[in-house]
C-alpha atoms as a PDB file:
ATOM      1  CA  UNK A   1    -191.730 102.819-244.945  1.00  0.00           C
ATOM      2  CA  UNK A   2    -193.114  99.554-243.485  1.00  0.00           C
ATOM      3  CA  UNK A   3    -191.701  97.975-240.165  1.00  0.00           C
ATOM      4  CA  UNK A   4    -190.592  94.785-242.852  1.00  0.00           C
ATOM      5  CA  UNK A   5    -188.648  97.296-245.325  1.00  0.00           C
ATOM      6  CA  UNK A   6    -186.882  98.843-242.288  1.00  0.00           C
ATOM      7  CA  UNK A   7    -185.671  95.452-240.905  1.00  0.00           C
ATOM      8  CA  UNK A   8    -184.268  94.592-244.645  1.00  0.00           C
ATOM      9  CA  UNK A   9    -182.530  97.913-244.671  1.00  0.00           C
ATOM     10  CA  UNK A  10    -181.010  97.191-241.609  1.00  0.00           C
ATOM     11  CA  UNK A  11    -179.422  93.973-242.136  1.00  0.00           C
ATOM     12  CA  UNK A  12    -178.264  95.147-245.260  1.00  0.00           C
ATOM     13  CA  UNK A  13    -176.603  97.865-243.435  1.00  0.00           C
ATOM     14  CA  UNK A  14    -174.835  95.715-241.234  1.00  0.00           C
ATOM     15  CA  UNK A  15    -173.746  93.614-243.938  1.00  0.00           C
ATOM     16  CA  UNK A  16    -171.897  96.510-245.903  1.00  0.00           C
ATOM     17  CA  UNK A  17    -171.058  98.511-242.516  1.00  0.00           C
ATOM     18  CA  UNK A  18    -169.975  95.540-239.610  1.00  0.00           C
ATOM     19  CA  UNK A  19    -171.697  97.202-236.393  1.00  0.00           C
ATOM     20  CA  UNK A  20    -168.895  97.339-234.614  1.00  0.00           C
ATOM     21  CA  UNK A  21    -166.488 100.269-233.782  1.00  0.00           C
ATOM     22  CA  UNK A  22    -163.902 101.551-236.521  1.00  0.00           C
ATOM     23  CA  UNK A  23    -161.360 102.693-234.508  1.00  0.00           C
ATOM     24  CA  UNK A  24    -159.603 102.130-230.868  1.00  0.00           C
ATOM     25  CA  UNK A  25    -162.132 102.730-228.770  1.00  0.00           C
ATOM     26  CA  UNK A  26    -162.198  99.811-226.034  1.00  0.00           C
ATOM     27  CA  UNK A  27    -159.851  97.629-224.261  1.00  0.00           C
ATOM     28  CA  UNK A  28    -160.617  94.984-226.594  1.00  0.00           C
ATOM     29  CA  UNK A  29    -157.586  95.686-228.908  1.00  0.00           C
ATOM     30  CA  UNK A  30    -155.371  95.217-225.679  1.00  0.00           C
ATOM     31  CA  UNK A  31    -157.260  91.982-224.080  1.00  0.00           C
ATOM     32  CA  UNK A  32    -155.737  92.131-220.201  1.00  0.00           C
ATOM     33  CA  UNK A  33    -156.620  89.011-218.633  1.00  0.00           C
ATOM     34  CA  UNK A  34    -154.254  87.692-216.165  1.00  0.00           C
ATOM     35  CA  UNK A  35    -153.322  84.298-218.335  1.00  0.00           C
ATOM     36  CA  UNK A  36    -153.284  86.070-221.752  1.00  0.00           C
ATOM     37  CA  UNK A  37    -151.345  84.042-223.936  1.00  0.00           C
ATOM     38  CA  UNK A  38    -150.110  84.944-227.898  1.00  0.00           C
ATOM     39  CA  UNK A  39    -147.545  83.116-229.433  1.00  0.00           C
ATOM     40  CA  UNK A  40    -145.610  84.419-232.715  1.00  0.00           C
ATOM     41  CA  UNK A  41    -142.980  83.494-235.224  1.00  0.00           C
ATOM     42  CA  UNK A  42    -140.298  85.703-236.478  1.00  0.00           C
ATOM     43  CA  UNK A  43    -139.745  85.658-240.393  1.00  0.00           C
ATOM     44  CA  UNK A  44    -136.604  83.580-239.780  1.00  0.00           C
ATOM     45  CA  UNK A  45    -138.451  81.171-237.497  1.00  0.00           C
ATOM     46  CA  UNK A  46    -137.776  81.558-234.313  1.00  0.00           C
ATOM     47  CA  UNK A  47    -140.500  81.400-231.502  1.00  0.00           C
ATOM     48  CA  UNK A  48    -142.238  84.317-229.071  1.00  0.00           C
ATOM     49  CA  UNK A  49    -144.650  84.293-226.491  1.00  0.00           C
ATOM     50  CA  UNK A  50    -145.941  87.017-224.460  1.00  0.00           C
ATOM     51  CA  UNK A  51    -148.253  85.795-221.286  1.00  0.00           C
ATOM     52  CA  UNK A  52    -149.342  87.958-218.946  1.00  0.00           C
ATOM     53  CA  UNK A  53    -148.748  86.856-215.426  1.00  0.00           C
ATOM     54  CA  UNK A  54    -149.803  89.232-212.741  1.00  0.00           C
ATOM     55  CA  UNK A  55    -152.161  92.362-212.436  1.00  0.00           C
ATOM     56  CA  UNK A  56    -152.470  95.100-209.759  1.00  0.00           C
ATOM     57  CA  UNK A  57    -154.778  97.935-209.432  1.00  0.00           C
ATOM     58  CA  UNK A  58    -153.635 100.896-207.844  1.00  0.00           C
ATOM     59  CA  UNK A  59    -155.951 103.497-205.320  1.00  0.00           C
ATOM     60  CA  UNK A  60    -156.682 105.477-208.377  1.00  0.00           C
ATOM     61  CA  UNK A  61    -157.558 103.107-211.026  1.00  0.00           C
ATOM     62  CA  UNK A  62    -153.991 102.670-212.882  1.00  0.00           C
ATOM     63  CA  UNK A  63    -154.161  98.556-213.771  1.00  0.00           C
ATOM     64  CA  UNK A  64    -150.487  97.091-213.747  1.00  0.00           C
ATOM     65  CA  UNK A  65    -150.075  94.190-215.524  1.00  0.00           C
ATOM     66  CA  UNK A  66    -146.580  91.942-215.680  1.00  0.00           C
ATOM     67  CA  UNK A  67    -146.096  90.030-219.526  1.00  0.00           C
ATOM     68  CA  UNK A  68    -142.685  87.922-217.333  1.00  0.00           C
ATOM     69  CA  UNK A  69    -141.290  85.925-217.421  1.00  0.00           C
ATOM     70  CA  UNK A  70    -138.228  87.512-218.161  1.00  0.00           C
ATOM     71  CA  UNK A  71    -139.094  90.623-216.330  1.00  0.00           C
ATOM     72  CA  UNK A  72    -139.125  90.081-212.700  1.00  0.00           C
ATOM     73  CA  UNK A  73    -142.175  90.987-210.976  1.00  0.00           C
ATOM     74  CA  UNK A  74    -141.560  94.043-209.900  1.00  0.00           C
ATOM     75  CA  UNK A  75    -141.177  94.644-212.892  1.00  0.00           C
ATOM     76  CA  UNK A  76    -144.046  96.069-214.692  1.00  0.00           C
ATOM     77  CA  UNK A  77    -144.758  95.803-218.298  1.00  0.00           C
ATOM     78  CA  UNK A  78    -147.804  97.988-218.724  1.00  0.00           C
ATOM     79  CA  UNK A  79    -149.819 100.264-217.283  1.00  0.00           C
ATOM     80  CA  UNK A  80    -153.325 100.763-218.489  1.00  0.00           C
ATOM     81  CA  UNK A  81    -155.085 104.367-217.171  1.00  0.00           C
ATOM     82  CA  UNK A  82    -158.032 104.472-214.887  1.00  0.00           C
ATOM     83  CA  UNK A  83    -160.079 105.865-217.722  1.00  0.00           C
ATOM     84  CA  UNK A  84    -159.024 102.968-219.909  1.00  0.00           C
ATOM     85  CA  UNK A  85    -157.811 104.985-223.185  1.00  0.00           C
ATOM     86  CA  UNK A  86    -154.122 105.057-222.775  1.00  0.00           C
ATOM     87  CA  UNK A  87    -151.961 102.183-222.454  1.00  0.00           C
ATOM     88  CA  UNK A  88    -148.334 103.018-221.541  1.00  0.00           C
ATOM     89  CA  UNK A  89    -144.889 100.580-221.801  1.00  0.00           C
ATOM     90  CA  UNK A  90    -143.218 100.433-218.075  1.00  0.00           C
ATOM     91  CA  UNK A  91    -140.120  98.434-218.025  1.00  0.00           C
ATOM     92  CA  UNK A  92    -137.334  99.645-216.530  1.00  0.00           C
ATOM     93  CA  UNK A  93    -138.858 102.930-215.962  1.00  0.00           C
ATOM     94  CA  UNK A  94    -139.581 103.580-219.554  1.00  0.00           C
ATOM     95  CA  UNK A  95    -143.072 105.383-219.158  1.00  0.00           C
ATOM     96  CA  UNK A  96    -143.410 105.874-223.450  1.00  0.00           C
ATOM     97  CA  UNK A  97    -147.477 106.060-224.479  1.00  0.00           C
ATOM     98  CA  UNK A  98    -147.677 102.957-226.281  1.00  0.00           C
ATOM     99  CA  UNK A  99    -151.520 102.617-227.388  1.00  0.00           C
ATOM    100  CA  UNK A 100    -153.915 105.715-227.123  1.00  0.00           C
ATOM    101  CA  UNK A 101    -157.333 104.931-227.882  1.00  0.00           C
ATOM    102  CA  UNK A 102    -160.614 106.251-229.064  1.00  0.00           C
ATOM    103  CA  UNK A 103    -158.141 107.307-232.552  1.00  0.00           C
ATOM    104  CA  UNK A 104    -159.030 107.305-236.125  1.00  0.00           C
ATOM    105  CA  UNK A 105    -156.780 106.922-239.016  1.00  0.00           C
ATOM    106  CA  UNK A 106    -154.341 109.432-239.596  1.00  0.00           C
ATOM    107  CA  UNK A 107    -154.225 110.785-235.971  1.00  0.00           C
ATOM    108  CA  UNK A 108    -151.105 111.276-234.481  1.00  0.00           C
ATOM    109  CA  UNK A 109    -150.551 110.718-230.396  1.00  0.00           C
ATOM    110  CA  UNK A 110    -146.980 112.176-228.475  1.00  0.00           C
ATOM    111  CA  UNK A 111    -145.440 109.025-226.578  1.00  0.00           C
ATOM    112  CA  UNK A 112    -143.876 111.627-224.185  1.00  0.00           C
ATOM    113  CA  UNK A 113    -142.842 114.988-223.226  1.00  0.00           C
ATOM    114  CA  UNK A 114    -139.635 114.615-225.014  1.00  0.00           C
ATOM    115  CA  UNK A 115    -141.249 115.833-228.544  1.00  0.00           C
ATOM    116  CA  UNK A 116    -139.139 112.969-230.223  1.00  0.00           C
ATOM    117  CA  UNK A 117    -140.994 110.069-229.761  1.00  0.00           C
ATOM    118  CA  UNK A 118    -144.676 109.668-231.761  1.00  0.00           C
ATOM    119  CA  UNK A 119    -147.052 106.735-232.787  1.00  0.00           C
ATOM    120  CA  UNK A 120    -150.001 107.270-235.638  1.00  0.00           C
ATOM    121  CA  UNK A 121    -152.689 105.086-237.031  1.00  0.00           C
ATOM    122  CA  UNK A 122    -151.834 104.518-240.094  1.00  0.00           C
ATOM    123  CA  UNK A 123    -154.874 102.620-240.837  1.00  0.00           C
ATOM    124  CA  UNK A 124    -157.918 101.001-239.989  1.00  0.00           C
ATOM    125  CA  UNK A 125    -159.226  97.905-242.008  1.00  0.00           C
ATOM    126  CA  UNK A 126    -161.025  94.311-241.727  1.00  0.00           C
ATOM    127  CA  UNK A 127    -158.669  91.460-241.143  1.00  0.00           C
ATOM    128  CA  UNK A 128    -159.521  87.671-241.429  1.00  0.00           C
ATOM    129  CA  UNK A 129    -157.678  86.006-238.663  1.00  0.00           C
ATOM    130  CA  UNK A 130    -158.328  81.991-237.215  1.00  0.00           C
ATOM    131  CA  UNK A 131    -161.827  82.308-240.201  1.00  0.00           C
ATOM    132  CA  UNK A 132    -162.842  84.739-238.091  1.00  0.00           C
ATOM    133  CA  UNK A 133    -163.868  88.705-239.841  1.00  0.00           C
ATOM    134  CA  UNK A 134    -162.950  91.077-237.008  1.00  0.00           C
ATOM    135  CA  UNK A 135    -161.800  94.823-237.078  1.00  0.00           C
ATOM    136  CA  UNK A 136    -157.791  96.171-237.020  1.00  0.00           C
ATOM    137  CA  UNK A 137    -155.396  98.892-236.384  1.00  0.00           C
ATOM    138  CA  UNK A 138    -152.484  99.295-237.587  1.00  0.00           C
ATOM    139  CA  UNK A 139    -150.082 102.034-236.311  1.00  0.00           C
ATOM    140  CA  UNK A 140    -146.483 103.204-237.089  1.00  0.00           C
ATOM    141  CA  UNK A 141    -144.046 104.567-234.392  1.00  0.00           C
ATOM    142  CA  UNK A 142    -141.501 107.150-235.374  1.00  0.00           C
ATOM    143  CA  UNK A 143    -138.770 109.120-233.555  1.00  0.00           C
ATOM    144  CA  UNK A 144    -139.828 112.564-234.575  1.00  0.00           C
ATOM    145  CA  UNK A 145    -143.004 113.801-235.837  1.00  0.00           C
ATOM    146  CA  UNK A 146    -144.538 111.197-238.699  1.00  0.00           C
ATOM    147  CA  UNK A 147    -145.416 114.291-240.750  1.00  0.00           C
ATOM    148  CA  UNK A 148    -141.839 116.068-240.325  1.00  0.00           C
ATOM    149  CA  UNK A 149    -139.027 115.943-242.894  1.00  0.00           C
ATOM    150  CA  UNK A 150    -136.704 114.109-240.583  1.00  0.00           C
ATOM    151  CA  UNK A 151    -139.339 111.310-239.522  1.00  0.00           C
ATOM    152  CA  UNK A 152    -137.532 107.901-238.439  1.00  0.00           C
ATOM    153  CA  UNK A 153    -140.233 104.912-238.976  1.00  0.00           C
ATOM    154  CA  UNK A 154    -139.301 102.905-236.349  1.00  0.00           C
ATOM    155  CA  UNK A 155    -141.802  99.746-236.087  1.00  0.00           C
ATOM    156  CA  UNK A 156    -145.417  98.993-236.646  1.00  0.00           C
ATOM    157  CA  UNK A 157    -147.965  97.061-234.977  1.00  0.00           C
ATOM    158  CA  UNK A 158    -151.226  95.551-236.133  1.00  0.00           C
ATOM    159  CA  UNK A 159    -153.916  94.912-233.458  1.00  0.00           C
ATOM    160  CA  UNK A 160    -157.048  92.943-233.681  1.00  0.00           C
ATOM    161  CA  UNK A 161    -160.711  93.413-232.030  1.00  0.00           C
ATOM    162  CA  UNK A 162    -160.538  91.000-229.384  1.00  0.00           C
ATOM    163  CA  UNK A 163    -157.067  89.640-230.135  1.00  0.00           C
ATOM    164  CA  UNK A 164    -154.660  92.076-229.646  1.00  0.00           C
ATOM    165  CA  UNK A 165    -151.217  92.068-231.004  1.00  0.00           C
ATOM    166  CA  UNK A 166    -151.135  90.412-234.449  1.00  0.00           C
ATOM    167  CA  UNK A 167    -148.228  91.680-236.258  1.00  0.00           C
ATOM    168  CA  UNK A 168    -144.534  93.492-235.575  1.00  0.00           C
ATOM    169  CA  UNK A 169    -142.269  94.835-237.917  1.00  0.00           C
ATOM    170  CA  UNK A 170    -139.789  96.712-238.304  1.00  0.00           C
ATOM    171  CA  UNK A 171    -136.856  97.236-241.058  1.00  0.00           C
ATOM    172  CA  UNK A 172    -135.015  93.846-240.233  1.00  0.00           C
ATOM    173  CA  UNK A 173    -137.599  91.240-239.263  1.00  0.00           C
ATOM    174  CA  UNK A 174    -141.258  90.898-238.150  1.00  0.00           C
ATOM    175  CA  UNK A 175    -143.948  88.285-236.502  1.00  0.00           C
ATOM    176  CA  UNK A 176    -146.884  87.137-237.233  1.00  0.00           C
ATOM    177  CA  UNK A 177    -149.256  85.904-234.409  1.00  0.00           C
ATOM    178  CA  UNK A 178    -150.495  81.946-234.798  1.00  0.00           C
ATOM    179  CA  UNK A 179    -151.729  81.679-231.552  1.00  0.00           C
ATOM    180  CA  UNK A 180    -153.651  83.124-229.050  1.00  0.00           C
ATOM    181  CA  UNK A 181    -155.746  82.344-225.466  1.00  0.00           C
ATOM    182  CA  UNK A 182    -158.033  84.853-224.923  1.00  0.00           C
ATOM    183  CA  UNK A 183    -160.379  84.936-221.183  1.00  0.00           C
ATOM    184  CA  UNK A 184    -159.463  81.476-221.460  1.00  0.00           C
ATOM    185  CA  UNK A 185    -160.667  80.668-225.207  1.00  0.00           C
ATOM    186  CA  UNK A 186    -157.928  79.417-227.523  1.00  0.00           C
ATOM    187  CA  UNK A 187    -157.615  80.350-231.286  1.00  0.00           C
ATOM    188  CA  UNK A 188    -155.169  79.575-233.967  1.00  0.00           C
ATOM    189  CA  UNK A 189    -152.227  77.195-232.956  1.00  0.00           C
ATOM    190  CA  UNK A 190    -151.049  77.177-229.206  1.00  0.00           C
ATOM    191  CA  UNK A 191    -147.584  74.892-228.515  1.00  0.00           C
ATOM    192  CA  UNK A 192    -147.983  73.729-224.902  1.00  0.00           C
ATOM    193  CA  UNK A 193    -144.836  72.575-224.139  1.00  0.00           C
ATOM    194  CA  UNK A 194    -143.346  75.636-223.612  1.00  0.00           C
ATOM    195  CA  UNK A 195    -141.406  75.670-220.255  1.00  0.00           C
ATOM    196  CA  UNK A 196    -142.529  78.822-218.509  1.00  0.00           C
ATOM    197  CA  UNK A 197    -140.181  78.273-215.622  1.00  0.00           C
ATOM    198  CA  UNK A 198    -137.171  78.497-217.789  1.00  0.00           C
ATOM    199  CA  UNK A 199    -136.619  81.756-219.098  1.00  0.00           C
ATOM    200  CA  UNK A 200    -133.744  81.157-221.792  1.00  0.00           C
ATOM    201  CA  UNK A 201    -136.629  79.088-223.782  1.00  0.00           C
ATOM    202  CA  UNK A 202    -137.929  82.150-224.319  1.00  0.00           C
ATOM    203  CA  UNK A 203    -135.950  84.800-226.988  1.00  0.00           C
ATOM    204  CA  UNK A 204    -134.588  87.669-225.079  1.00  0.00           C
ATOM    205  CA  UNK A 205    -136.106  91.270-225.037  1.00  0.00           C
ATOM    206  CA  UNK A 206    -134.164  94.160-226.377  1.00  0.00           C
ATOM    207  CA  UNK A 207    -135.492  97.468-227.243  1.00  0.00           C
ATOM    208  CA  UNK A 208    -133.304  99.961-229.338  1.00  0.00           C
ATOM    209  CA  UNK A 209    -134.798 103.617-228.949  1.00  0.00           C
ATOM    210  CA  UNK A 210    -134.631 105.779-231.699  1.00  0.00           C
ATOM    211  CA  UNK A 211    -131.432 108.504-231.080  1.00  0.00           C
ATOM    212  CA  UNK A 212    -132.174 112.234-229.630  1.00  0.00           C
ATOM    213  CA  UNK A 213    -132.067 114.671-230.621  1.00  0.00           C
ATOM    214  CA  UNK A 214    -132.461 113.482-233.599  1.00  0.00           C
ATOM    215  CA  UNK A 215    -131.639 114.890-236.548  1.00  0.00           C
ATOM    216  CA  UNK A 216    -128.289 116.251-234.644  1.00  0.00           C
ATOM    217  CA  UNK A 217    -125.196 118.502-234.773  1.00  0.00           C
ATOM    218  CA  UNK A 218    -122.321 116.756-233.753  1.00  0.00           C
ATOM    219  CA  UNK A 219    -123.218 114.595-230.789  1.00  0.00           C
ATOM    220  CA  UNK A 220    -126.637 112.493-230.068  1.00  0.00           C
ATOM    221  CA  UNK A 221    -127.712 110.095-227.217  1.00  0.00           C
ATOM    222  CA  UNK A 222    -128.371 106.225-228.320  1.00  0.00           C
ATOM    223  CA  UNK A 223    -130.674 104.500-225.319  1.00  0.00           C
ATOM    224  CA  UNK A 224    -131.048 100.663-225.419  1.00  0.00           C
ATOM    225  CA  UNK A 225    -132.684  98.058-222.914  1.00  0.00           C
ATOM    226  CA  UNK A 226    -131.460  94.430-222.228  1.00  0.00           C
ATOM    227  CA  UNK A 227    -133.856  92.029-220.488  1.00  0.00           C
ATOM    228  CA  UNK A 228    -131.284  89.337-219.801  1.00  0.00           C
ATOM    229  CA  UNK A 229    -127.404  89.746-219.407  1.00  0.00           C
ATOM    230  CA  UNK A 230    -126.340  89.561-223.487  1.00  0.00           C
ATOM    231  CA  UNK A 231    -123.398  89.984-225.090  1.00  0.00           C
ATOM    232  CA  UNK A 232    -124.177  92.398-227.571  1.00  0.00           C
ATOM    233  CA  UNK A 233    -122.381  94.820-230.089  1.00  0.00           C
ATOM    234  CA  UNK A 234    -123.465  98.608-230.785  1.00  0.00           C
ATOM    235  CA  UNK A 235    -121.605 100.290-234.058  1.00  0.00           C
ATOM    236  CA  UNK A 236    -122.749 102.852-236.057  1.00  0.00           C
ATOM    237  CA  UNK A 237    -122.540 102.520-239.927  1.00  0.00           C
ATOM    238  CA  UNK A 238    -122.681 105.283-242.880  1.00  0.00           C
ATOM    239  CA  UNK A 239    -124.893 104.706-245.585  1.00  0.00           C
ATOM    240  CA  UNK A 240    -123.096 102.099-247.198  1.00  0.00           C
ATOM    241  CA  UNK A 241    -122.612 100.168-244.596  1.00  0.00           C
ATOM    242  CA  UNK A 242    -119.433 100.438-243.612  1.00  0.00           C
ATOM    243  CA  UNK A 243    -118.650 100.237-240.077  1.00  0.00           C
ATOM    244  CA  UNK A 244    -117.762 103.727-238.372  1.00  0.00           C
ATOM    245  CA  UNK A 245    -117.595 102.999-234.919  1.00  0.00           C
ATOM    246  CA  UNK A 246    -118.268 100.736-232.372  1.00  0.00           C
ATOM    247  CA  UNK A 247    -120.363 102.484-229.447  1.00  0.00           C
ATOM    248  CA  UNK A 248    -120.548  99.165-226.824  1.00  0.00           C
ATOM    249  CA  UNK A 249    -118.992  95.607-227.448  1.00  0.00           C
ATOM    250  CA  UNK A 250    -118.808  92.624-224.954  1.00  0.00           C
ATOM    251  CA  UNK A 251    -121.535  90.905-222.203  1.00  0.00           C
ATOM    252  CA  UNK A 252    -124.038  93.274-220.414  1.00  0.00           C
ATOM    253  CA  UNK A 253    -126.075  92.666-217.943  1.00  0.00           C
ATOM    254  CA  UNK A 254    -130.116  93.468-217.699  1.00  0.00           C
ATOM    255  CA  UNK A 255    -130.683  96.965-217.491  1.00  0.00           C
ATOM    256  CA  UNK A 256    -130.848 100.457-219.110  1.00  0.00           C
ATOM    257  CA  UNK A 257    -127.890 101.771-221.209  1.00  0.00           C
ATOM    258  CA  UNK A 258    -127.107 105.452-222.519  1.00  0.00           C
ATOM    259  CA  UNK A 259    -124.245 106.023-224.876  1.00  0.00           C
ATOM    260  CA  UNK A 260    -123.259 109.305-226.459  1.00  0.00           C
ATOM    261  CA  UNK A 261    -121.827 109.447-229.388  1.00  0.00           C
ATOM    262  CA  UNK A 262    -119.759 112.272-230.938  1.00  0.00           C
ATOM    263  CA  UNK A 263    -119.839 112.532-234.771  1.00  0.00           C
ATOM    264  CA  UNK A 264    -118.094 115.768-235.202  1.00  0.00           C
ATOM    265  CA  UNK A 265    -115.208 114.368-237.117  1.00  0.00           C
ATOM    266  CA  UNK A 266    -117.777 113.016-239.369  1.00  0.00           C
ATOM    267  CA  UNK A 267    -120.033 115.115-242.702  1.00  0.00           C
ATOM    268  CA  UNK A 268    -123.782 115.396-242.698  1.00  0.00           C
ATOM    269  CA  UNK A 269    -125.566 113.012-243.772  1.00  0.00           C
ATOM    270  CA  UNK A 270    -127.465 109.819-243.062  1.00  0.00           C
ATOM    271  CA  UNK A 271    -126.080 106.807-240.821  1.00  0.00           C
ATOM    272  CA  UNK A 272    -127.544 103.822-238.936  1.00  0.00           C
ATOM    273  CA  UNK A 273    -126.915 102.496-235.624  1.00  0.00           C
ATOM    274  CA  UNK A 274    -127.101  98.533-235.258  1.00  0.00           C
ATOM    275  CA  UNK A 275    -127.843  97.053-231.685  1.00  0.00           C
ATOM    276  CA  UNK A 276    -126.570  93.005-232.809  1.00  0.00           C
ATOM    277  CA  UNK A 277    -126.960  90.112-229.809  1.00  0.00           C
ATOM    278  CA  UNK A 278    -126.615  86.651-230.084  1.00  0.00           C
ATOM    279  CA  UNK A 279    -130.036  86.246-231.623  1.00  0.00           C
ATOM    280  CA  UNK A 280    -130.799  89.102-233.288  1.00  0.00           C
ATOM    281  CA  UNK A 281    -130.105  92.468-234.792  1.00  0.00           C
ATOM    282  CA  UNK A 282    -131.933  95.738-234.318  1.00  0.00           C
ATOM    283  CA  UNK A 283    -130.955  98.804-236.263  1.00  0.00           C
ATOM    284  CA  UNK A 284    -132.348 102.339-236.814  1.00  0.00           C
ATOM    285  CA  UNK A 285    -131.431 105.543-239.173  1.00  0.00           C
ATOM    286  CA  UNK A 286    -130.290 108.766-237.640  1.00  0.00           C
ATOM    287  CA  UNK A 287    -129.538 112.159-239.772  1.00  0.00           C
ATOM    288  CA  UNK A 288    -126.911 114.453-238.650  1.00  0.00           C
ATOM    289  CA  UNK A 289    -126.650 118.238-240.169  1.00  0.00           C
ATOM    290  CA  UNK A 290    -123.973 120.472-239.222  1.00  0.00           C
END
């Protein structure tokens, strides 16, 4: 085969096959630059923006990076490994694996020693995003194991090659990314009035964490985080919806919260747990089997 006839197959080749990675296998599905910007709206319209405002690097490579400003600084909202192929969410001592790289799709990764919490890639696939072709992963998370009977779906993200975060959903809302300064480039639409001095511009962060152990017999432990002091309302519902219980009810500060609740009185079966603030509503399914 002539030198010519090689160079045709070649271009061909990376026409049909982009030469570029097909899976997670560089930081460049988690940009980390301090002055990351992305900004998202929620299917009902409300604004998000996650910027990240301060980095550290520890004596043994750990990078610590702060998305504020609603977190204070000593907070820390990631932390990315020294060998770069494990990204894990910090606040409020939550240490949960939240990215593991160098995956294909259909691989499953543990989130933590627990055995309860699990993320998989779902799938891998071209996206066109701001006219530009580039390479995504998408990947559920699930309390308990994605291939087990008893497998909660609890959200799924969608991250780009070079981007990042482009999508969250889970079974009440989602956001789609229209925004985004990367190293300092911006794509898509930016809004730069945005007062990052005042906080309560911003939505607050909660995070409802799927119920262990879950399924359960009798009594299981619900976990939530506020970012701000909310008033918020925690119930649990059966699986029409009527209300069985309410768990937590008035304002809370910022913080971790652990509730147990007892269901002995109650029959097997499935029922949901509904974390509601002023804003928004978070809910997840738990089984119980006696």
């Amino acid at each position: 085969m002539n030198r010519i006839n090689q160079i045709i197959i070649i271009l061909l080749l990376s026409v049909i096959y982009p030469l570029y990675p097909r899976g997670l296998d560089t930081l460049n599905y988690f940009p980390h630059a301090v002055g990351n910007v992305w900004q998202y709206i929620y299917d009902d319209g409300r604004f998000f923006q996650e910027k990240i405002y301060q980095d550290s690097i520890d004596s043994i490579g750990n990078t610590f990076l702060n998305f504020g400003p609603t977190l204070p600084m000593f907070y820390w909202s990631y932390r990315i490994n020294a060998t770069n192929d494990s990204i894990f969410y910090l606040p409020y001592a939550m240490n949960h694996l939240q990215y593991k790289f160098l995956l294909d799709s259909g691989e499953i990764f543990e989130r933590d020693t627990s055995g309860i919490f699990f993320g998989k890639v779902y799938d891998t696939y071209d996206v066109i995003i701001f006219g530009i072709v580039t390479h995504a992963i998408e990947i559920r998370y699930y309390g308990g194991h994605p291939d087990s009977f008893y497998a909660g779906w609890e959200y799924t993200e969608i991250l780009a090659n070079n981007i990042g975060k482009i999508w969250y959903g889970n079974e009440v809302e989602y956001m789609t990314l229209i925004g985004c300064v990367i190293d300092g480039d911006t794509s898509g639409v930016i809004f730069t009035d945005v007062k990052e001095e005042n906080p309560e511009l911003l939505p607050a962060s909660i995070e409802l964490y799927q119920n262990y152990p879950n399924p359960f017999n009798s009594a299981t432990t619900i976990a939530y985080e506020l970012s701000v002091r909310e008033k918020v309302e925690l119930a649990v519902y059966d699986i029409l919806g009527k209300k069985i219980k309410i768990l937590a009810e008035g304002e809370f500060p910022k913080g971790n919260y652990k509730i147990s609740f007892d269901a002995e009185a109650l029959s097997s079966g499935i029922y949901y747990y509904s974390l509601v603030t002023t804003n928004r509503r978070t809910t997840k399914k738990m089984i119980l089997l006696k």
